[in-house]
C-alpha atoms as a PDB file:
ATOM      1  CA  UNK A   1     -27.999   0.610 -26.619  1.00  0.00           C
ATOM      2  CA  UNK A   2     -25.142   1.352 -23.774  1.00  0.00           C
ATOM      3  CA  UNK A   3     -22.226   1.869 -25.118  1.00  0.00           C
ATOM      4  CA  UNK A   4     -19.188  -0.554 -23.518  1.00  0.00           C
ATOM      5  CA  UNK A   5     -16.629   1.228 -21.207  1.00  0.00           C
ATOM      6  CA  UNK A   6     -13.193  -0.243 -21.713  1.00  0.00           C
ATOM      7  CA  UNK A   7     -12.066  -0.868 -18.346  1.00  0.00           C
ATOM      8  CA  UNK A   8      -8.187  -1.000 -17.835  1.00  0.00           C
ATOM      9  CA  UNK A   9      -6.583  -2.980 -15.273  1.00  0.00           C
ATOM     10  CA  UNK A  10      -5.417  -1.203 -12.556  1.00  0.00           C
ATOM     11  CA  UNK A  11      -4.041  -2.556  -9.067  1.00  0.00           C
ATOM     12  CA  UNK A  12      -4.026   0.697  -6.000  1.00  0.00           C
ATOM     13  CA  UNK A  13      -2.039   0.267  -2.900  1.00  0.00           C
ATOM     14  CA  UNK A  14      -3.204   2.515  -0.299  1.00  0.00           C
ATOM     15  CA  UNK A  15      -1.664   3.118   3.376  1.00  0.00           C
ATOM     16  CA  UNK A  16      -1.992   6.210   6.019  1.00  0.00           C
ATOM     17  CA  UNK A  17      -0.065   6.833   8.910  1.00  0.00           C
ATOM     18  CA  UNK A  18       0.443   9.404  11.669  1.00  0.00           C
ATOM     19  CA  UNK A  19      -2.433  11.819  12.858  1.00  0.00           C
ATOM     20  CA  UNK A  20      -2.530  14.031  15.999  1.00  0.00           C
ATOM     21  CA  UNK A  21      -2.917  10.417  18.166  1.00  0.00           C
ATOM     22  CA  UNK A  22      -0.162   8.766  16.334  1.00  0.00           C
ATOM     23  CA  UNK A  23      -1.332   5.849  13.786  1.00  0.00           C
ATOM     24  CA  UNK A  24       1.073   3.332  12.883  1.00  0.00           C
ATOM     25  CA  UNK A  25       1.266   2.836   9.279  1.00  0.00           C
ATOM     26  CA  UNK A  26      -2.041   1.212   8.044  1.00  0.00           C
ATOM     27  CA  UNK A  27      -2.244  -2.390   6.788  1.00  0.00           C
ATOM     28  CA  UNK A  28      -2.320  -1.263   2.750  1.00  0.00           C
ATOM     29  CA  UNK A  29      -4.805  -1.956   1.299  1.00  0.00           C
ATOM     30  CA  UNK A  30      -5.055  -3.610  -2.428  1.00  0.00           C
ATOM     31  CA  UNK A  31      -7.580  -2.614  -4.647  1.00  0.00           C
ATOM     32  CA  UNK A  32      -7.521  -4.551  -7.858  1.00  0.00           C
ATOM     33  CA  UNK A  33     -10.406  -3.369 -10.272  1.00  0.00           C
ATOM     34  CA  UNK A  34     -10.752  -6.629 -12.283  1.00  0.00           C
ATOM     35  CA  UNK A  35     -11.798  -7.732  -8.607  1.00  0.00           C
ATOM     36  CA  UNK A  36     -14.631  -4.700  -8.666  1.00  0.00           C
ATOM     37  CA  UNK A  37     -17.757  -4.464 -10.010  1.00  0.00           C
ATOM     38  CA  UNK A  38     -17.754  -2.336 -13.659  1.00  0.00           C
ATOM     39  CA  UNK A  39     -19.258   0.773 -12.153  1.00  0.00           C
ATOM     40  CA  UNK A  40     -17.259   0.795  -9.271  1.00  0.00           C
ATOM     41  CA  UNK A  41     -14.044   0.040 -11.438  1.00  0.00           C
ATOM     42  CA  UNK A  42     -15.331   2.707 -14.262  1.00  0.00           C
ATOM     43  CA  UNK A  43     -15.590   5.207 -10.787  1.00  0.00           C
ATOM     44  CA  UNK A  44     -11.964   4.482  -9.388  1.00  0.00           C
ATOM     45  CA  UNK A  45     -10.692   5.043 -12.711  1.00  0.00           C
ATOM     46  CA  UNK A  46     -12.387   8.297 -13.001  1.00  0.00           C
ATOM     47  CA  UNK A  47     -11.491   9.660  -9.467  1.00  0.00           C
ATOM     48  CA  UNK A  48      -7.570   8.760 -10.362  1.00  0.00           C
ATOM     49  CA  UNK A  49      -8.269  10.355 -13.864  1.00  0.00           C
ATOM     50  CA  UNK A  50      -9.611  13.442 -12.353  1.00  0.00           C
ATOM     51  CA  UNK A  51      -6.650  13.882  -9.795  1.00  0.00           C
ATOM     52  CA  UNK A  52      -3.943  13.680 -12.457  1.00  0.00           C
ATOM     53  CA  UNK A  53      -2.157  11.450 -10.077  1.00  0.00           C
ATOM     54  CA  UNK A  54       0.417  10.393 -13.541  1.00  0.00           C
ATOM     55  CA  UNK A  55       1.210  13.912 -12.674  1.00  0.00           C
ATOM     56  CA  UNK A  56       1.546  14.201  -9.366  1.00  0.00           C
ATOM     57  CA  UNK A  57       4.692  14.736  -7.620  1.00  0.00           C
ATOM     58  CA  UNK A  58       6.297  11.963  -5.785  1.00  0.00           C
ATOM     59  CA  UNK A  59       6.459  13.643  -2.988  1.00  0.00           C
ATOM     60  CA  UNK A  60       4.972  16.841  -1.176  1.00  0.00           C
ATOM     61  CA  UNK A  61       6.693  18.690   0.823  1.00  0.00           C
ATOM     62  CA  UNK A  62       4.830  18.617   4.318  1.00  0.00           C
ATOM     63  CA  UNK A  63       2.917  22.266   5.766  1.00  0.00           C
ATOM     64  CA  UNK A  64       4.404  23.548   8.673  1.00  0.00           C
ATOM     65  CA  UNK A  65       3.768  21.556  11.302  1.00  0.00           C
ATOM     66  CA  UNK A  66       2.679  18.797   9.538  1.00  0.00           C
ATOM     67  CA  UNK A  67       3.812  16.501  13.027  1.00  0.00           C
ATOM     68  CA  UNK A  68       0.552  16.249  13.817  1.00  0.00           C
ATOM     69  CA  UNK A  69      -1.379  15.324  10.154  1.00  0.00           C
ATOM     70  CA  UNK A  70      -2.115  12.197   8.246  1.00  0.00           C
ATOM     71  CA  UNK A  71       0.459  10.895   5.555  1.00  0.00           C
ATOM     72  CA  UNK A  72      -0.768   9.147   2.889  1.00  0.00           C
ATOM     73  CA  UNK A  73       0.464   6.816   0.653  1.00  0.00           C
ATOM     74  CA  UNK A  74      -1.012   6.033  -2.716  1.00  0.00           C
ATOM     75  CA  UNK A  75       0.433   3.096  -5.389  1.00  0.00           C
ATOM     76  CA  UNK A  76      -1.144   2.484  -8.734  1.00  0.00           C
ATOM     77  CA  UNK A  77       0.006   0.612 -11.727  1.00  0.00           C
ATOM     78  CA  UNK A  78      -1.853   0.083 -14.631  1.00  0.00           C
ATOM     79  CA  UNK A  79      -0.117  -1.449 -17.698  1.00  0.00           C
ATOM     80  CA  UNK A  80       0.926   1.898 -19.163  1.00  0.00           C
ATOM     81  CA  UNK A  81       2.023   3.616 -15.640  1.00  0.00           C
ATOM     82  CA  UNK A  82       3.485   2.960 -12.524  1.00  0.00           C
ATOM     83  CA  UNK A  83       3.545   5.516  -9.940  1.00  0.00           C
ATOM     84  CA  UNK A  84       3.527   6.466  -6.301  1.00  0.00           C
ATOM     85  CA  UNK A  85       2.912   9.325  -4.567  1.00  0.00           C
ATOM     86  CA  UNK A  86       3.143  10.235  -0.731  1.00  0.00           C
ATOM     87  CA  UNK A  87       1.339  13.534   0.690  1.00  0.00           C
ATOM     88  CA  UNK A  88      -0.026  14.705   3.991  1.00  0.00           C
ATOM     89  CA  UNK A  89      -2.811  16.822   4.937  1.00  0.00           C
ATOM     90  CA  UNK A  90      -4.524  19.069   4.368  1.00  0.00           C
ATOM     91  CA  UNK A  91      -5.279  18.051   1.126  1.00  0.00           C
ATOM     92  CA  UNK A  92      -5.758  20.997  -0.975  1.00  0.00           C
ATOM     93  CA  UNK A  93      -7.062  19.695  -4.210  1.00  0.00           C
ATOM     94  CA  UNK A  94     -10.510  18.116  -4.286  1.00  0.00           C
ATOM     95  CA  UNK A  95     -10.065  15.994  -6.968  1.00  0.00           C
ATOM     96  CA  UNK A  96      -6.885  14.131  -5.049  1.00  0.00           C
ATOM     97  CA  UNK A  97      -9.467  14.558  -1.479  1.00  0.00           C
ATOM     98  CA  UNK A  98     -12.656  12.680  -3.183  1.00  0.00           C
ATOM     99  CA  UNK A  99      -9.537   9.785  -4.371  1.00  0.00           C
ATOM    100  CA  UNK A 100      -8.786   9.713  -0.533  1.00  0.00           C
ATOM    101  CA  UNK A 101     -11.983   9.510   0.750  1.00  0.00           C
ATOM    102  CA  UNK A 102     -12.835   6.623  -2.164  1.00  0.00           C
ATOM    103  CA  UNK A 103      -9.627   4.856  -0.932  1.00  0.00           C
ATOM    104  CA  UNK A 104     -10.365   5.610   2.791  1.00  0.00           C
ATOM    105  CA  UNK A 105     -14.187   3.891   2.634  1.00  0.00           C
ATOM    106  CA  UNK A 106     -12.277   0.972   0.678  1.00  0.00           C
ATOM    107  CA  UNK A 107      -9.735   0.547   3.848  1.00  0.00           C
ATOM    108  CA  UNK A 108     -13.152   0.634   6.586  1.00  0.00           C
END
């Protein structure tokens, strides 16, 4: 028999800006996974899981110049956590990258 996965609720905001040709901030984008299917829920869960993003700073303080990269912003509440946390790239850990990319597909 499968055994149940206990999905919690989670809403993720998700905007980038900036770039070498400048982007405006993006529209964010929403991702509510009571709106997802289970796997793909059970899979956003895991990538956020897997970046420790509760433990992420707020804020990373951007490489030298940074002018020209990507900032991204990333929101997600959940009813235990709140927390947002703003980085640019290059995007060192592949854990957080893999969340990005996830989030960036979502945004196409």
């Amino acid at each position: 028999m499968p055994v149940a996965c206990i999905l919690i609720t989670m809403r993720v905001t998700f905007t980038m800006e900036g770039g070498f040709v400048y982007l405006p901030p993006s529209e964010p984008v929403t991702i509510d996974t009571d709106d997802l299917p289970a796997e793909e829920a059970n899979e956003l869960e895991r990538l956020i899981e897997a970046a420790g993003f509760f433990e992420l700073p707020e804020t990373s303080p951007p490489p030298r110049g940074a002018a020209d990269y990507l900032t991204y912003t990333i929101s997600v509440t959940s009813p235990e956590h709140s927390h947002t946390v703003v980085f640019t790239d290059p995007i060192e850990d592949p854990d957080l990258q893999a969340l990005v990319e996830y989030l960036e597909a979502k945004a196409r």
